[in-house]
C-alpha atoms as a PDB file:
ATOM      1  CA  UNK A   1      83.505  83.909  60.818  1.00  0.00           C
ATOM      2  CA  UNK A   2      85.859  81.116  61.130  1.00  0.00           C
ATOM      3  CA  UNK A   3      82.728  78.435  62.349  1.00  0.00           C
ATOM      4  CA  UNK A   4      80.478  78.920  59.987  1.00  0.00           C
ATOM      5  CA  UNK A   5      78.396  75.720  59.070  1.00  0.00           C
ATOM      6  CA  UNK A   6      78.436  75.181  55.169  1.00  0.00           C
ATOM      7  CA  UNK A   7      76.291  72.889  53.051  1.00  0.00           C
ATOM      8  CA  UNK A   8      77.632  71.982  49.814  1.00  0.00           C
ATOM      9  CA  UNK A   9      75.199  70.730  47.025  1.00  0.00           C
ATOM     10  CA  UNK A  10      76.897  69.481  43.658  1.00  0.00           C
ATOM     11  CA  UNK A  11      76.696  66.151  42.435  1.00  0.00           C
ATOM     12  CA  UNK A  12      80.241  65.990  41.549  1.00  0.00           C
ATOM     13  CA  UNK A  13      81.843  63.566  44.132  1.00  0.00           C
ATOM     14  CA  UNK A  14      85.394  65.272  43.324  1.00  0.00           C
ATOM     15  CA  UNK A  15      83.984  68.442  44.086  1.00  0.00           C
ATOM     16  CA  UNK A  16      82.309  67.464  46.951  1.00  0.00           C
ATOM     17  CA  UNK A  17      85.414  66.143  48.723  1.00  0.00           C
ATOM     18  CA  UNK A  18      87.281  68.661  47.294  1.00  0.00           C
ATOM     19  CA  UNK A  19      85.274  71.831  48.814  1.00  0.00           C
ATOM     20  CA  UNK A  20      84.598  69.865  52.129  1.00  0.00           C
ATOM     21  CA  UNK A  21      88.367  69.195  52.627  1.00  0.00           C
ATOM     22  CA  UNK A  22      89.000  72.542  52.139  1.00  0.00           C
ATOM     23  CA  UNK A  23      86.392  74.556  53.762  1.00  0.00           C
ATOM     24  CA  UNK A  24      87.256  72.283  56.877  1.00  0.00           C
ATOM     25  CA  UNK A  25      90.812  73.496  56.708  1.00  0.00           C
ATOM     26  CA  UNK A  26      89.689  77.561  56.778  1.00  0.00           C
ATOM     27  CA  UNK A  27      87.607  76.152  60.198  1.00  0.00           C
ATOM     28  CA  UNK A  28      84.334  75.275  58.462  1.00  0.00           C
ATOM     29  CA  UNK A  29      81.677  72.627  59.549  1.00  0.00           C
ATOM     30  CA  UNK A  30      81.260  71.106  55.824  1.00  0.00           C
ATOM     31  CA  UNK A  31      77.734  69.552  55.439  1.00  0.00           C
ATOM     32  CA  UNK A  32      77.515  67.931  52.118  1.00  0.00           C
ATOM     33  CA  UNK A  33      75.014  66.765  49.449  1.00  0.00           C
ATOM     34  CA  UNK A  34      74.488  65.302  46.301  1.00  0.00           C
ATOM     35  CA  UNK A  35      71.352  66.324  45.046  1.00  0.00           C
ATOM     36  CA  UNK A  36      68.663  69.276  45.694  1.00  0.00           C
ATOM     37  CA  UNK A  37      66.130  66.633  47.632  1.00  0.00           C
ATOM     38  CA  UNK A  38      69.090  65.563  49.962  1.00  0.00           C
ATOM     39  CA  UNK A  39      69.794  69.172  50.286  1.00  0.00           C
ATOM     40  CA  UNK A  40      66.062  70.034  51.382  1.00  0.00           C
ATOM     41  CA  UNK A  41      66.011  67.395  54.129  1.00  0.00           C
ATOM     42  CA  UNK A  42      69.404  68.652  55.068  1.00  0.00           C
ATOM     43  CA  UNK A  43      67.940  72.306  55.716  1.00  0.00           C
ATOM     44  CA  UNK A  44      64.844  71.053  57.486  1.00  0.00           C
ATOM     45  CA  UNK A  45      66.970  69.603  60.076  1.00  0.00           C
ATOM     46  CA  UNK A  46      70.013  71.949  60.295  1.00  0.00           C
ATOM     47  CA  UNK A  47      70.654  75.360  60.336  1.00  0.00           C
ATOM     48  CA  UNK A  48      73.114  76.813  57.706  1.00  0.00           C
ATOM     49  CA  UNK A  49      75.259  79.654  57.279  1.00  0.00           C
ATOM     50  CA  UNK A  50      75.913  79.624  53.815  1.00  0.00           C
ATOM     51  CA  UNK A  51      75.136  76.944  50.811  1.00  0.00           C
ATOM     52  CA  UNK A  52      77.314  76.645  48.005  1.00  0.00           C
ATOM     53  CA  UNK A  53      74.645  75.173  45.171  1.00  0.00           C
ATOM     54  CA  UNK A  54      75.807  73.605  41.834  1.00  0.00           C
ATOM     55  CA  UNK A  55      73.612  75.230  39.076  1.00  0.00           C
ATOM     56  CA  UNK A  56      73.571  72.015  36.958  1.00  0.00           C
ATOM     57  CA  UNK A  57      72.596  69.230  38.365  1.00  0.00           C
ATOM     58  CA  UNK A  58      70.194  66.597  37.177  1.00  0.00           C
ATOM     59  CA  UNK A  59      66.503  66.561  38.420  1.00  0.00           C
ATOM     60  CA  UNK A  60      66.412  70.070  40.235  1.00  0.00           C
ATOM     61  CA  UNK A  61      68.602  72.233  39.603  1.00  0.00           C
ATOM     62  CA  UNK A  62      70.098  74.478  41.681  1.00  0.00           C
ATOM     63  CA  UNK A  63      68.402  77.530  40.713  1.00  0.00           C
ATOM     64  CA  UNK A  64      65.191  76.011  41.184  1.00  0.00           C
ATOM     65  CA  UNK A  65      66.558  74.789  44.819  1.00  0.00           C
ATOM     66  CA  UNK A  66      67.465  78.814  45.080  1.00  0.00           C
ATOM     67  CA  UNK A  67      63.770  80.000  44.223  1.00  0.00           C
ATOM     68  CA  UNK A  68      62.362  77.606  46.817  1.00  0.00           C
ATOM     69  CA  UNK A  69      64.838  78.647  49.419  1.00  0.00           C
ATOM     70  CA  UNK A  70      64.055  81.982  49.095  1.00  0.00           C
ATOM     71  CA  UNK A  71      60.419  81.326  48.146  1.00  0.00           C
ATOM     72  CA  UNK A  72      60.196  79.334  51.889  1.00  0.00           C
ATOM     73  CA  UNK A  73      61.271  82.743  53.309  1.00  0.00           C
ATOM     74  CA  UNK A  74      65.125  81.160  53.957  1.00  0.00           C
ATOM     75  CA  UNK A  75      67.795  83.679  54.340  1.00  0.00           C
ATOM     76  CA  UNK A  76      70.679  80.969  54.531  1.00  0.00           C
ATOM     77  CA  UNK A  77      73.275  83.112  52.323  1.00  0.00           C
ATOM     78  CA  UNK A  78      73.773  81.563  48.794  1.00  0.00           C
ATOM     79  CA  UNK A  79      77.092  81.004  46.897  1.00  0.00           C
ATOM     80  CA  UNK A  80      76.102  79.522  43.074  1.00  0.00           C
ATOM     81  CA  UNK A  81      78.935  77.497  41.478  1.00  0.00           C
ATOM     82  CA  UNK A  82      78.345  77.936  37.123  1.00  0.00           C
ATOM     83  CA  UNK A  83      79.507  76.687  34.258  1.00  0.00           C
ATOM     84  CA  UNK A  84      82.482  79.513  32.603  1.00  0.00           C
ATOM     85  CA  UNK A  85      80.571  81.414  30.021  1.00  0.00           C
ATOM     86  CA  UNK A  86      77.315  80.824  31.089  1.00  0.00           C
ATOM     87  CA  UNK A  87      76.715  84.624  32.254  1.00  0.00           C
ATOM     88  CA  UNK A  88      72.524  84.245  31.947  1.00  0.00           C
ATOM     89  CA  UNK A  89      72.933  81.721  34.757  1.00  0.00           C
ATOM     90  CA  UNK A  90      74.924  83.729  36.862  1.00  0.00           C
ATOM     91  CA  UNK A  91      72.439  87.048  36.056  1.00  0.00           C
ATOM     92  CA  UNK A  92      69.019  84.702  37.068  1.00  0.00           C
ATOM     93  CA  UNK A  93      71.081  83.301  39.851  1.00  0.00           C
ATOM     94  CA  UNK A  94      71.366  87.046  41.006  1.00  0.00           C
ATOM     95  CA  UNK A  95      67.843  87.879  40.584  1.00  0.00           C
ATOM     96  CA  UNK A  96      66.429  84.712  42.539  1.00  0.00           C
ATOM     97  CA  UNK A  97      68.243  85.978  45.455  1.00  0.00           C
ATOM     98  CA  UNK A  98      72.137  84.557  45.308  1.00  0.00           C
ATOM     99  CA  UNK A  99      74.629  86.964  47.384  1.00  0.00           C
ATOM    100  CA  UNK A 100      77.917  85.563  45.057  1.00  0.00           C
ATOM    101  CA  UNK A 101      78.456  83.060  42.329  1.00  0.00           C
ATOM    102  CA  UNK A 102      82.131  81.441  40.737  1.00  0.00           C
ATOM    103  CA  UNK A 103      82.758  79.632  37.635  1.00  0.00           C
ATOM    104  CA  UNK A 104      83.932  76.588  37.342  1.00  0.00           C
ATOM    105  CA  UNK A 105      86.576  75.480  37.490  1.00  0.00           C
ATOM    106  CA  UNK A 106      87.925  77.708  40.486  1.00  0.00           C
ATOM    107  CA  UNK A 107      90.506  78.261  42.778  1.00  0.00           C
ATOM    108  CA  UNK A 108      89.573  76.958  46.267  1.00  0.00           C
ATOM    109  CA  UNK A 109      91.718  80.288  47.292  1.00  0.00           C
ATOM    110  CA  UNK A 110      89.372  81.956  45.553  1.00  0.00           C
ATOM    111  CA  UNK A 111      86.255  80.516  46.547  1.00  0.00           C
ATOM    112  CA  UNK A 112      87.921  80.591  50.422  1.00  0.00           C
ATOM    113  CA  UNK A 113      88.006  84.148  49.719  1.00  0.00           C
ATOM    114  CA  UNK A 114      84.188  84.436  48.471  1.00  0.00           C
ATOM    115  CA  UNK A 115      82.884  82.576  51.219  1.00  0.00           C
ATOM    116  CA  UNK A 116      84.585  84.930  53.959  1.00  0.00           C
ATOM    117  CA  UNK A 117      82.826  87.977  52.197  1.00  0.00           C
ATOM    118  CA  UNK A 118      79.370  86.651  51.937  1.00  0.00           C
ATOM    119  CA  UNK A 119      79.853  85.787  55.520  1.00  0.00           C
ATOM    120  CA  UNK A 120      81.129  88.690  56.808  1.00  0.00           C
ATOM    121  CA  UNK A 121      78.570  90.859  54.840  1.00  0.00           C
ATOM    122  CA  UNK A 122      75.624  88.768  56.138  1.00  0.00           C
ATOM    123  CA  UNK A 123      76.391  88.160  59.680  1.00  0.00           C
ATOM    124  CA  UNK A 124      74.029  89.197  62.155  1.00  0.00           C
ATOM    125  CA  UNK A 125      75.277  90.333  65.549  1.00  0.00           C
ATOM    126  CA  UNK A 126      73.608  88.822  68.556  1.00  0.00           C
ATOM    127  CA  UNK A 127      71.270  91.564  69.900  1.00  0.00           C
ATOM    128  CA  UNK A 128      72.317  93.101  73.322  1.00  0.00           C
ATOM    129  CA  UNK A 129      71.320  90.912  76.236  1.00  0.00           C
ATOM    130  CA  UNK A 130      70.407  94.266  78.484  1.00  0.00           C
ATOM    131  CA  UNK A 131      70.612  97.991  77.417  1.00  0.00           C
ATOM    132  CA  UNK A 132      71.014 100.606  79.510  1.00  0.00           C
ATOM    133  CA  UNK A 133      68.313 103.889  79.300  1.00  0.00           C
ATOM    134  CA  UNK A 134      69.417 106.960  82.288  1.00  0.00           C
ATOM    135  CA  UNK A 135      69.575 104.046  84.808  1.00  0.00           C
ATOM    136  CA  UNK A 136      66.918 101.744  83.880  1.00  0.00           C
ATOM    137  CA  UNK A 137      68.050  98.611  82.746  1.00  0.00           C
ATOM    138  CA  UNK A 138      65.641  96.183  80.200  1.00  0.00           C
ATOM    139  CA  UNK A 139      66.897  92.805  79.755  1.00  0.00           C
ATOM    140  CA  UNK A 140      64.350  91.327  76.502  1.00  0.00           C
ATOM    141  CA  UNK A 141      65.466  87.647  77.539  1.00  0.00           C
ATOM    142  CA  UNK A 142      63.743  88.222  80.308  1.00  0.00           C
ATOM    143  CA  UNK A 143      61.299  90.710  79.444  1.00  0.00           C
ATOM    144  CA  UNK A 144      61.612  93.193  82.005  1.00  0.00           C
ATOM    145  CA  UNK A 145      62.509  96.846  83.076  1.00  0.00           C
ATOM    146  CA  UNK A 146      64.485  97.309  86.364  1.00  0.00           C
ATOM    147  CA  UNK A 147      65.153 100.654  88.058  1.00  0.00           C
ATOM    148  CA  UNK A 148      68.219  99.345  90.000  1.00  0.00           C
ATOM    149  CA  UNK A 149      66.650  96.347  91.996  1.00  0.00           C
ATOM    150  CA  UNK A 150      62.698  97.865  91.550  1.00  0.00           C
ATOM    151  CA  UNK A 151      61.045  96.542  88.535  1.00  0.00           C
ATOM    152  CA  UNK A 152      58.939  98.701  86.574  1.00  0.00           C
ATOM    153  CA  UNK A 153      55.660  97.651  85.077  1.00  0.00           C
ATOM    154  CA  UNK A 154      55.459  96.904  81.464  1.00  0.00           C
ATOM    155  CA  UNK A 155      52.159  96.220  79.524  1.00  0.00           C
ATOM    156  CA  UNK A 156      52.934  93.108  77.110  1.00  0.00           C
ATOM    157  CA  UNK A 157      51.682  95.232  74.247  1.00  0.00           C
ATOM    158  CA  UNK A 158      54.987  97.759  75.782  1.00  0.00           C
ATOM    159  CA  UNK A 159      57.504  94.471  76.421  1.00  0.00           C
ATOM    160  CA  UNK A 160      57.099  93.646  72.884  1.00  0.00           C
ATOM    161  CA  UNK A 161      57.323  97.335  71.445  1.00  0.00           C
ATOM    162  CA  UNK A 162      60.498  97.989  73.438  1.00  0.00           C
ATOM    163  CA  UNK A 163      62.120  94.521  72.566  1.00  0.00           C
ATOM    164  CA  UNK A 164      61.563  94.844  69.031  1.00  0.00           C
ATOM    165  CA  UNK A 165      63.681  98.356  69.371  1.00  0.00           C
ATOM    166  CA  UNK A 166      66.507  96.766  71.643  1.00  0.00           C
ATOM    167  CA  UNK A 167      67.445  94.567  69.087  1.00  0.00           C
ATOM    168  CA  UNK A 168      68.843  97.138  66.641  1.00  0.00           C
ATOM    169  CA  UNK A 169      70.166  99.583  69.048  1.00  0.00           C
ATOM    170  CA  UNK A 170      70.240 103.226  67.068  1.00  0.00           C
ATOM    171  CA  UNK A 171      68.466 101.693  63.847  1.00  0.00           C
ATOM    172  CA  UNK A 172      65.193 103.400  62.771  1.00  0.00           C
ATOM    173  CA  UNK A 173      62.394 100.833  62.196  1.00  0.00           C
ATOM    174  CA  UNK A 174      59.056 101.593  60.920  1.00  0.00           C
ATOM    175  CA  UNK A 175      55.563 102.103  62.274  1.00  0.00           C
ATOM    176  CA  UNK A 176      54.370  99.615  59.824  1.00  0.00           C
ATOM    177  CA  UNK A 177      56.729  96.965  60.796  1.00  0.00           C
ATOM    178  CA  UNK A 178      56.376  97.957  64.544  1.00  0.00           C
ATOM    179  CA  UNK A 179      52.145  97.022  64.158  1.00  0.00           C
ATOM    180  CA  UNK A 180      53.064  94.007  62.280  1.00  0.00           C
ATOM    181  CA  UNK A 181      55.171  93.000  64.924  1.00  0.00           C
ATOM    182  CA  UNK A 182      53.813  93.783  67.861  1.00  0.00           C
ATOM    183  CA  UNK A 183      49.764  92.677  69.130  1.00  0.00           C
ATOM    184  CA  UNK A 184      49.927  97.185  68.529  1.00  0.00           C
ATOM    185  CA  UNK A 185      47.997  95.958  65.037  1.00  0.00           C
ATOM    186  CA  UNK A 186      47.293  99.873  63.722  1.00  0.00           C
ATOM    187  CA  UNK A 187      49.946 101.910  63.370  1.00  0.00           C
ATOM    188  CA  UNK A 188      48.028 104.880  65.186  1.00  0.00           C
ATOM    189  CA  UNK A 189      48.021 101.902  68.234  1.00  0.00           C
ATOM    190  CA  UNK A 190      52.244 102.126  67.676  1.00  0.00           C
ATOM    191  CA  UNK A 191      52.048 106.128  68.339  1.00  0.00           C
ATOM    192  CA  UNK A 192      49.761 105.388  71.591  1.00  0.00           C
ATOM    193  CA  UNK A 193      52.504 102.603  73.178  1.00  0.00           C
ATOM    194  CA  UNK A 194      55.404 104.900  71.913  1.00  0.00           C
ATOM    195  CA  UNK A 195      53.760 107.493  74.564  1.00  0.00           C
ATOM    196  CA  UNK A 196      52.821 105.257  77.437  1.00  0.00           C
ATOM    197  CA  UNK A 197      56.494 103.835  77.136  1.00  0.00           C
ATOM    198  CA  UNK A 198      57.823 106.806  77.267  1.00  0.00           C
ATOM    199  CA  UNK A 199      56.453 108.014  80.601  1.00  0.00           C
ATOM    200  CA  UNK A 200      57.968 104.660  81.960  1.00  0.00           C
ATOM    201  CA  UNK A 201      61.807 104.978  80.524  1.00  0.00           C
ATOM    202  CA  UNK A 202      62.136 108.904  79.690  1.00  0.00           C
ATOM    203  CA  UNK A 203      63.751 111.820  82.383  1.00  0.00           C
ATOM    204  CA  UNK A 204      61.410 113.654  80.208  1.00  0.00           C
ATOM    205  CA  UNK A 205      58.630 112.066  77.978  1.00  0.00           C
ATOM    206  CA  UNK A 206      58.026 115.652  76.587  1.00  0.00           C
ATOM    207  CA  UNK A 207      62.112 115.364  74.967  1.00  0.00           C
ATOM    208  CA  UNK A 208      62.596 111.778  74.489  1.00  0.00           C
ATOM    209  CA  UNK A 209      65.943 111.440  74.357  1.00  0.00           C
ATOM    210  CA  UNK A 210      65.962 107.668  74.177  1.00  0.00           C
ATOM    211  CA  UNK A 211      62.881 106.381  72.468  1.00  0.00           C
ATOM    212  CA  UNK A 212      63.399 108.876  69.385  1.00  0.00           C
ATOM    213  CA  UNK A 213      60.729 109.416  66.321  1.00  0.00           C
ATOM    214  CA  UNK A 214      62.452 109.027  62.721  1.00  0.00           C
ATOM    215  CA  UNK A 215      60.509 111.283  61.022  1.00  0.00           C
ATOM    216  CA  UNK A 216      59.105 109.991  57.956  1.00  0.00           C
ATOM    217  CA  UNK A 217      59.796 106.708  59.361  1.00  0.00           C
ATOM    218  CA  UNK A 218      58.831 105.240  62.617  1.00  0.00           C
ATOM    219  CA  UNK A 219      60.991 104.890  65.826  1.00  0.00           C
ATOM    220  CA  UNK A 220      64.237 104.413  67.346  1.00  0.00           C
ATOM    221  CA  UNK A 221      65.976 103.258  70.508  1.00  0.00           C
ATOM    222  CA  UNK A 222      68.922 105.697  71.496  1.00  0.00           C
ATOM    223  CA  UNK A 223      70.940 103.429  74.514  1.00  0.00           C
ATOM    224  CA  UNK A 224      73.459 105.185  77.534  1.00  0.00           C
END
């Protein structure tokens, strides 16, 4: 992910320029700021891909900027730049959610390197924009179920149910997080929409072959 958009917090001008110049060179957009309150405005208004946060800083530092992130519910991935030798930084950096940390001072090779890593491991691929089940096609953008040009009927309670599982073609996801994410509510009301879905997208609802129960789990979405 040669794009990504980066927000560097360290109040360090040197560093600053230095990391910006840099990152912009690998193919980054380099957001920068010089304190944790300029970073929070910052976020509020832009979306990140990855923050690289100076632990020590004055006012709040950026471990406390961390805990809030993650605190807020933010996922932006989190790169922590310490002080060499200070290994109970980096260890509470790790616990309040951080996905990578270097010392100072680095090599911007190195932190080049770091960056591309937490990136790669924490990129998200788009979901599908249709899938494909024994001829049916469901596009979730536009929440609907076509059997070649005749659309098919879906309850919103059965849009939602069958978006949710399009998303992460193949990947189990849970009864509980199905109800919590659906207007389902109960579990139990999960296992009812599971069946009336599958009389609507199944050659046989008897042997699903595409909406598939994970036992122990919850449900799955097998795609042609």
């Amino acid at each position: 992910m040669n794009d990504a958009h980066i927000l560097v917090v360290d109040d360090d001008d040197r560093i600053r320029e230095l990391l910006k110049r840099f990152l912009s060179t690998e193919g980054h957009r380099v957001t920068s700021a010089s304190d944790a309150a300029r970073a929070r405005k910052l976020m509020q208004t832009m979306a990140f891909d990855l923050a690289i946060l100076d632990i020590m800083m004055p006012g709040e530092d950026g471990l406390s900027l961390l805990s809030a992130i993650r605190e807020e519910g933010g996922e932006t991935p989190v790169i922590l730049l310490t002080a060499r030798g200070l290994s109970e930084d980096r260890i509470e950096g790790l616990k309040r959610g951080a996905d990578d940390y270097l010392s100072k001072p680095f090599e911007p090779e190195e932190l080049a390197l770091r960056v591309a890593a937490v990136l790669r491991r924490t990129a998200k691929e788009a979901p599908p924009e249709e899938v494909s089940l024994s001829g049916l096609v469901f596009s979730a953008a536009r929440g609907e179920l076509k059997d070649g040009s005749r659309p098919v009927r879906l309850t919103e309670a059965e849009c939602q149910l069958l978006t949710i599982l399009a998303a992460t073609p193949g990947e189990p996801v849970s009864r509980e997080d199905l109800a919590a994410k659906t207007s389902a509510g109960l579990e139990r009301s999960v296992d009812v929409q599971v069946t009336r879905l599958r009389r609507k997208i199944e050659p046989n609802p008897r042997e699903p072959v595409h909406l598939q129960t994970v036992r122990g789990v919850g449900y799955r979405l097998m795609v042609d």
